[in-house]
Protein backbone atom coordinates (compact mmCIF):
# COMPACT_ATOMS: atom_id res chain seq x y z
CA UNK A 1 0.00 0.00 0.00
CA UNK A 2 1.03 3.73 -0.55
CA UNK A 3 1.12 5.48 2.22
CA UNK A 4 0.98 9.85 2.17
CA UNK A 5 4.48 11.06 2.02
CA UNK A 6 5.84 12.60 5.26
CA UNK A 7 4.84 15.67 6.35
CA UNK A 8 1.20 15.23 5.31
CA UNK A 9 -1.41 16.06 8.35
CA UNK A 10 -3.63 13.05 7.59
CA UNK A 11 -3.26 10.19 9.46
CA UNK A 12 -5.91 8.50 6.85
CA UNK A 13 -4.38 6.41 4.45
CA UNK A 14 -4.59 5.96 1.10
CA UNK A 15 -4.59 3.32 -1.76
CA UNK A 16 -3.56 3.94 -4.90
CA UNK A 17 -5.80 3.06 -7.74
CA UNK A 18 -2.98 0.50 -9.25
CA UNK A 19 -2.46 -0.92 -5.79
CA UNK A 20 -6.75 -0.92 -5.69
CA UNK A 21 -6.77 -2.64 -9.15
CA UNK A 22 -4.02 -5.06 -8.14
CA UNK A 23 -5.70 -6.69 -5.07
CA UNK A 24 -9.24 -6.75 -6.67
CA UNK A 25 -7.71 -8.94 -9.18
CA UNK A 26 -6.30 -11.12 -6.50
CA UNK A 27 -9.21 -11.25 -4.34
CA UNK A 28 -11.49 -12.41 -7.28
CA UNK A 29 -8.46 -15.23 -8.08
CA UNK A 30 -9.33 -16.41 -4.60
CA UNK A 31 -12.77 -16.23 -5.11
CA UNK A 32 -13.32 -18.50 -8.19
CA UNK A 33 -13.25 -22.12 -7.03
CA UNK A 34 -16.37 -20.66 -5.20
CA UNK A 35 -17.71 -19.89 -8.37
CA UNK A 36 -17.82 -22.54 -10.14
CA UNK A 37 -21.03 -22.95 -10.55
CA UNK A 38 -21.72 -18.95 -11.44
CA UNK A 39 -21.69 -19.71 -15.18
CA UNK A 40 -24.86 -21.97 -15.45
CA UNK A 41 -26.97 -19.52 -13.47
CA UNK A 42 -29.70 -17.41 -14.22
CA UNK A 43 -29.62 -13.65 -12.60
CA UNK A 44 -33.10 -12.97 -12.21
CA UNK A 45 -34.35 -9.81 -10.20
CA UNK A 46 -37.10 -9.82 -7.28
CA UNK A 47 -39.15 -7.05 -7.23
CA UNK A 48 -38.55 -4.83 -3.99
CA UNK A 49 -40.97 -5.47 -0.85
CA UNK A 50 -42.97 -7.74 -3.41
CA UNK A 51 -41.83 -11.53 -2.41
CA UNK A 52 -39.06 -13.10 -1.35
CA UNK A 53 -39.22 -16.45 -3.74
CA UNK A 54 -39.36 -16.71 -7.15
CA UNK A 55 -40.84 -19.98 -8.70
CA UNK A 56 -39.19 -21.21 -12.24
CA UNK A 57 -40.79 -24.31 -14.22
CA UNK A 58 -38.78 -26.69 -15.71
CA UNK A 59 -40.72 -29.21 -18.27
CA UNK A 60 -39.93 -32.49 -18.08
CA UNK A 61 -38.07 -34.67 -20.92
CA UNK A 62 -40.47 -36.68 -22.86
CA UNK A 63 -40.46 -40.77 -22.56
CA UNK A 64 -38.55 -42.85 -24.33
CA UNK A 65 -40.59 -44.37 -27.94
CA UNK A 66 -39.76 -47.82 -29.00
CA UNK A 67 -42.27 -48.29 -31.33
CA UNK A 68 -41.81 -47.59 -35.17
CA UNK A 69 -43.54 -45.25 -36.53
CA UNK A 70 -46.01 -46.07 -39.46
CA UNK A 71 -46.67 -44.40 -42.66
CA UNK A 72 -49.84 -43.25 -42.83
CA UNK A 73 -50.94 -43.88 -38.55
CA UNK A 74 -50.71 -40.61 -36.02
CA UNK A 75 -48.71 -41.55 -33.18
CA UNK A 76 -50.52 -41.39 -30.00
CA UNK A 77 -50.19 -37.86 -27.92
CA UNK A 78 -48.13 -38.20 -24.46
CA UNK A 79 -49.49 -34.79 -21.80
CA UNK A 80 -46.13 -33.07 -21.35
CA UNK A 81 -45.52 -32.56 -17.22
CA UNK A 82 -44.03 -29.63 -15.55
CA UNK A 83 -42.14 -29.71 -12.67
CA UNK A 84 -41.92 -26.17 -10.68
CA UNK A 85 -38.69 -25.36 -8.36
CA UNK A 86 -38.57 -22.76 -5.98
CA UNK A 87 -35.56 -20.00 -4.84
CA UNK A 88 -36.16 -18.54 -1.47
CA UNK A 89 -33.96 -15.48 -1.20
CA UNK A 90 -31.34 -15.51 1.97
CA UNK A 91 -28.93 -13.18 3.04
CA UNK A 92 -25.71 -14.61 5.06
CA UNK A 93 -22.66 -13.00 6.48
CA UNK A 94 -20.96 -11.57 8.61
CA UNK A 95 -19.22 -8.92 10.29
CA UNK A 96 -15.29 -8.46 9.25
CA UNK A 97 -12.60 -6.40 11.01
CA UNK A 98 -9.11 -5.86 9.87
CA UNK A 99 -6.15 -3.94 11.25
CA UNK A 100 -3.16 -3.00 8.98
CA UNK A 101 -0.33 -1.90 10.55
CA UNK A 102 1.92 -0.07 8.38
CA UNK A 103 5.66 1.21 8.96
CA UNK A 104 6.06 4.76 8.36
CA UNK A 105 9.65 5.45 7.55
């Protein structure tokens, strides 16, 4: 971290935005085993102070024919079934504290 040069009156410190840049990139390396699964999601938004779930329907994959079909003869008509899956929305964490101590020469 970068730290203000000596003299300065602020005892607040700063980062600068290549250091910034540098350990976002690090924390999302550390970050993307728990990920893995982010690419076959769907982001879908909730309305505000509407609902908390959100109910998607997946359709079931037709049976399995083993009958020939035959010139001529309509096959016989199978219902397609639905099957409906629900996402409750949580919220976890938790509080963090961290303490950098940093040498001021």
């Amino acid at each position: 971290m970068a730290a203000r040069p000596k003299g300065s009156s602020s005892n607040r410190m700063d980062i600068t935005p290549r250091t910034a840049a540098y350990s976002a990139v690090e924390l999302l390396k550390r970050a993307m085993p728990y990920l893995c699964l982010e690419k076959f999601g769907q982001a879908k938004s909730l309305p505000g102070n509407k609902t908390q779930a959100m109910i998607f329907r997946r359709y079931n994959s037709l049976g399995l024919r083993t009958i020939a079909l035959t010139e001529g003869v309509t096959p016989t008509s199978e219902k397609m079934t639905a099957t409906d899956i629900t996402a409750t929305l949580h919220q976890y964490g938790k509080r963090q504290f961290a303490v950098l101590k940093l040498a001021l020469n």
